[in-house]
Protein backbone atom coordinates (compact mmCIF):
# COMPACT_ATOMS: atom_id res chain seq x y z
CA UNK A 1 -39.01 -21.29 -48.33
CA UNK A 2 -35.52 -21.22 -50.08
CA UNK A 3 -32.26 -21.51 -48.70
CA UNK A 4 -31.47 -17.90 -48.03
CA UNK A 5 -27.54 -18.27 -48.70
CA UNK A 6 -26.20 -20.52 -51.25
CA UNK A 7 -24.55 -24.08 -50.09
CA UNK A 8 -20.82 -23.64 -49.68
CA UNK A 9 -18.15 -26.30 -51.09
CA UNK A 10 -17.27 -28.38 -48.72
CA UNK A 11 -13.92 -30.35 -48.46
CA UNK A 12 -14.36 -33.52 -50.22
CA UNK A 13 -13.57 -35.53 -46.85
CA UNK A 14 -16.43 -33.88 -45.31
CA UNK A 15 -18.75 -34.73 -47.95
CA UNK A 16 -18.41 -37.99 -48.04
CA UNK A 17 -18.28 -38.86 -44.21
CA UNK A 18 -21.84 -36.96 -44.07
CA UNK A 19 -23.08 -39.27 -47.20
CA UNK A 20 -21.48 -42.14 -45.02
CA UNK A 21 -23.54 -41.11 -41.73
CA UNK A 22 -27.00 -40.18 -43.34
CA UNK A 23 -27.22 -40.65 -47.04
CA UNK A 24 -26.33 -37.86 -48.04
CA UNK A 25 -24.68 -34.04 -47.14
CA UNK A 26 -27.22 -32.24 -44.67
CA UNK A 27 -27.94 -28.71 -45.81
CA UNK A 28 -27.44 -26.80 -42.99
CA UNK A 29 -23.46 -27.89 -42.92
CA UNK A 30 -23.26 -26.93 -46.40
CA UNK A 31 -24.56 -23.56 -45.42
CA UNK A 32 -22.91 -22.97 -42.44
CA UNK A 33 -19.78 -23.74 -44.06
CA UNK A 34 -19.37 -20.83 -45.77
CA UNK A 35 -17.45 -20.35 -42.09
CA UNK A 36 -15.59 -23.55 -41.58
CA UNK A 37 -14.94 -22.21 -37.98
CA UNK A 38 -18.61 -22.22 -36.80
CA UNK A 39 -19.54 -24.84 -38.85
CA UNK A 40 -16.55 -27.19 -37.56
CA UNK A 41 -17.52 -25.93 -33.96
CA UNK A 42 -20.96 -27.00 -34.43
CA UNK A 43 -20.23 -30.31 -35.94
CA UNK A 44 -18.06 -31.22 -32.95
CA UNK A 45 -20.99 -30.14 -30.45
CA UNK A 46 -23.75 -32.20 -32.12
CA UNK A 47 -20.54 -35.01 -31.64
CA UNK A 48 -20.22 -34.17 -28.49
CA UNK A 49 -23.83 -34.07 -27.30
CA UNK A 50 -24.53 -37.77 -28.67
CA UNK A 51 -22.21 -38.57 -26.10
CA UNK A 52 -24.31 -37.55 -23.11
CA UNK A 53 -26.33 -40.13 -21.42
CA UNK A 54 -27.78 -38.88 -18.11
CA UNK A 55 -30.47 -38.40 -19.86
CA UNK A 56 -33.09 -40.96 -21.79
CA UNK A 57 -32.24 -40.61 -25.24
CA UNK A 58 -35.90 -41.16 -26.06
CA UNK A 59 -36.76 -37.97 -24.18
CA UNK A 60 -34.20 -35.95 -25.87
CA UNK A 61 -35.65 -36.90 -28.95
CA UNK A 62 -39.04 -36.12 -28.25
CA UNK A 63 -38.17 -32.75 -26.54
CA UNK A 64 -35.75 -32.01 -30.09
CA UNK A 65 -38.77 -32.96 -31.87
CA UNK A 66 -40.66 -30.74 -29.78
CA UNK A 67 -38.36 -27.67 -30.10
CA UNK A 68 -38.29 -28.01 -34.27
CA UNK A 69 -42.19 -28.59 -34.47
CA UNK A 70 -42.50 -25.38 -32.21
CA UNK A 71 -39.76 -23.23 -33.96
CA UNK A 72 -41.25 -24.27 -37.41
CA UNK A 73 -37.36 -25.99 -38.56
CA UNK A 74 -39.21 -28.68 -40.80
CA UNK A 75 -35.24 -29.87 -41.27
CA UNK A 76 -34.75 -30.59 -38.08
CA UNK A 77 -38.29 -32.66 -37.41
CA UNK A 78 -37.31 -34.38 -40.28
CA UNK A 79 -33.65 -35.56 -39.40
CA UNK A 80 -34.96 -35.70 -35.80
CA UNK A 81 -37.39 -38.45 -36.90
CA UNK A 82 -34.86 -40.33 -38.87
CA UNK A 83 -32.41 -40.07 -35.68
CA UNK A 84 -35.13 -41.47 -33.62
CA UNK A 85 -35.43 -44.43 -36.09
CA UNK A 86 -31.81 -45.10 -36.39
CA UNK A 87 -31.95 -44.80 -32.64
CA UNK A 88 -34.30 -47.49 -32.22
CA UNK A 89 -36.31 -45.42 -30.28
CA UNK A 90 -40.36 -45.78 -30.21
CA UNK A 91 -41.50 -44.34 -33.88
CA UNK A 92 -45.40 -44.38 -32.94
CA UNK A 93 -43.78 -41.77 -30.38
CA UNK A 94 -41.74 -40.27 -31.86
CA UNK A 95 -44.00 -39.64 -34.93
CA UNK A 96 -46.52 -37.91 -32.53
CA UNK A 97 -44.61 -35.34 -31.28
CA UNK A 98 -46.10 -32.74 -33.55
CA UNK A 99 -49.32 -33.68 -31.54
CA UNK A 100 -48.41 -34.31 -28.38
CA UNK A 101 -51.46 -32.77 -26.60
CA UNK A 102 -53.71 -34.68 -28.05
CA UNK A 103 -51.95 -37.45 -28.39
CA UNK A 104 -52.59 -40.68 -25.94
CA UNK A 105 -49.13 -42.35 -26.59
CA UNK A 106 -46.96 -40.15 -24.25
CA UNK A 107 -46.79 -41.07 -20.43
CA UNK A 108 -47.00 -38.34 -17.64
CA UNK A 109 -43.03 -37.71 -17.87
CA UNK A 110 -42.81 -37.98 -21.58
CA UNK A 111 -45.44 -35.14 -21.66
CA UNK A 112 -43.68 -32.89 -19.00
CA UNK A 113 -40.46 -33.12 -20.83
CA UNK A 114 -42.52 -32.01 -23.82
CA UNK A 115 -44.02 -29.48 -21.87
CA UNK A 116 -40.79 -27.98 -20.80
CA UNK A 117 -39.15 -28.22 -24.30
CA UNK A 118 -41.97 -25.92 -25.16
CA UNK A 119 -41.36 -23.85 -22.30
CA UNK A 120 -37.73 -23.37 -23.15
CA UNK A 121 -38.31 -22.68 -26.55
CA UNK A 122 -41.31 -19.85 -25.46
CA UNK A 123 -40.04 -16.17 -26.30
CA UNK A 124 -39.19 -15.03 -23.34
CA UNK A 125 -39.01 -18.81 -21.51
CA UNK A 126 -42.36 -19.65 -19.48
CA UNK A 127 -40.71 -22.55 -17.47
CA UNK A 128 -42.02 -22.44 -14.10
CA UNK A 129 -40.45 -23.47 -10.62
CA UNK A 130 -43.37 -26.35 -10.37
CA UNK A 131 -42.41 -27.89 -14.00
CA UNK A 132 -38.55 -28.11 -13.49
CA UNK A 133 -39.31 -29.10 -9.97
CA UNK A 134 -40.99 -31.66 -10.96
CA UNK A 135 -38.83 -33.22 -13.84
CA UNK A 136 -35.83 -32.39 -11.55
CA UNK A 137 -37.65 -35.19 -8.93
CA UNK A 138 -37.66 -37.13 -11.38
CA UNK A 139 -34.30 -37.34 -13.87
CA UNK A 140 -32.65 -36.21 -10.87
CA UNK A 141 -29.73 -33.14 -11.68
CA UNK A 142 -27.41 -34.32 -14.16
CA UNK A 143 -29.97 -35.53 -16.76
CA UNK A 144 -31.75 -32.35 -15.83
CA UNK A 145 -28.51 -29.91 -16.57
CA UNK A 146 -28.40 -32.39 -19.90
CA UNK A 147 -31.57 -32.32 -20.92
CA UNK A 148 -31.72 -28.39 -20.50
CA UNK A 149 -28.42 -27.88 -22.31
CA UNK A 150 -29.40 -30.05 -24.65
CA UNK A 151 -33.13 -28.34 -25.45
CA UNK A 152 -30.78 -24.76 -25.28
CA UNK A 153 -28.56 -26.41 -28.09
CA UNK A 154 -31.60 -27.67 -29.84
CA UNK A 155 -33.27 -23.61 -29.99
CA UNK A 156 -29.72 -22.70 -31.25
CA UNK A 157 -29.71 -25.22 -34.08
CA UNK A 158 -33.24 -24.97 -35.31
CA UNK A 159 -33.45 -21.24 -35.08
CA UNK A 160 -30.27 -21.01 -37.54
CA UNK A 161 -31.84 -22.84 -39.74
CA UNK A 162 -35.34 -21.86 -39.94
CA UNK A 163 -33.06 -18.47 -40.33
CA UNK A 164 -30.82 -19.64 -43.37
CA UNK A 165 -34.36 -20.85 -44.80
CA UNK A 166 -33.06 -24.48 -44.32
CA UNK A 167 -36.02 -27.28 -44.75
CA UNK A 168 -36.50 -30.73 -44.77
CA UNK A 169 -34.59 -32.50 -47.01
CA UNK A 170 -36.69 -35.70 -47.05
CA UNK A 171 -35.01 -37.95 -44.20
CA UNK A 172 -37.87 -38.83 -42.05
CA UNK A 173 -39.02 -40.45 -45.65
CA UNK A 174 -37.48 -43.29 -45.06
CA UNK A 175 -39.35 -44.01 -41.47
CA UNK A 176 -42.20 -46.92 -41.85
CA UNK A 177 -44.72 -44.30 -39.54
CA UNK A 178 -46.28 -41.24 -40.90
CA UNK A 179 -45.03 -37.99 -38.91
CA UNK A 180 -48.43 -36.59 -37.57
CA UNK A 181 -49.03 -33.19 -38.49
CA UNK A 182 -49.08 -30.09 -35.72
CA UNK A 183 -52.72 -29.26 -34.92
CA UNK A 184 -53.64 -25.66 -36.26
CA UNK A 185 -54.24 -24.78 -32.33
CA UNK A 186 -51.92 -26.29 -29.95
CA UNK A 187 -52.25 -24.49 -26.86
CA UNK A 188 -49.08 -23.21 -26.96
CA UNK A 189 -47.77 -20.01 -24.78
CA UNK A 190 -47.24 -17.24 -27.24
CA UNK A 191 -43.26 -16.93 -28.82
CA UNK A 192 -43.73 -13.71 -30.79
């Protein structure tokens, strides 16, 4: 896939305080700026979301991961992966998202939050009362309001992308684990 809209300029400042943060100038701010409003308002979002801690940031991560592999945003697996490296978080984890279902790594609320990413992410939504129950026993109800803005943010963000024809730009290259690969069946609810 190619970008669908060409990269905007951005402001010179902006440039290099993404090349500061990751490396280099992700793709989907270049695009998005061609509106400096939305793209300013989602910049200060993603800001504001790495701020939230009721919830593990190693289960945000996963359920992001789990959102992007599900959506088919290849851009945001791949920055999600790096994020979970630069994160310290657990790569042999984190690089099985993709797999998740047949995957042993995950532990029983590792693989509901998964679940429920999924769930989210499902055209229309499939979450059921028993699921959120469930994870709402156990995060308790403000990392369960986090965690479900924060998959709801995650839908917005990949779907724009996948949109805009945004892909990976080569991040999660940098991580010492391969990212597994999603299995051509993965038991997933229908989201046409």
């Amino acid at each position: 896939m190619t970008l669908r809209i060409p990269k905007a300029e951005l402001p010179t400042e902006v440039s290099e305080n993404m090349i500061k943060q990751l490396g280099a100038v992700p793709e989907p701010v270049e695009v998005v700026w061609h509106s400096p409003k939305v793209a300013t308002s989602n910049l200060e979002f993603s800001a504001k979301l790495s701020e939230w801690d009721a919830a593990d940031a190693s289960l945000k991560s996963f359920a992001h991961m789990a959102v992007a592999t599900q959506v088919g945003c290849s851009w945001c697996l791949d920055i999600g992966y790096f994020q979970a490296q630069n994160q310290n978080l657990d790569l042999t984890k984190a690089s099985q998202v993709p797999r998740w279902r047949e995957s042993e790594v995950f532990a029983p609320l590792e693989r509901d939050v998964l679940e429920y990413a999924e769930a989210m992410t499902n055209t229309p939504p499939t979450v059921t009362d028993e699921l959120y129950a469930g994870l709402l026993d156990r995060l308790g109800p403000a990392a369960m309001v986090e965690l479900t803005a924060y998959i709801a943010f995650v839908n917005m963000a990949t779907r724009n992308n996948n949109a805009n024809g945004i892909t990976s730009q080569g991040y999660s290259d940098a991580c010492e684990i391969p990212l597994a690969q999603r299995p051509e069946q993965s038991g997933v609810a229908s989201t046409a």
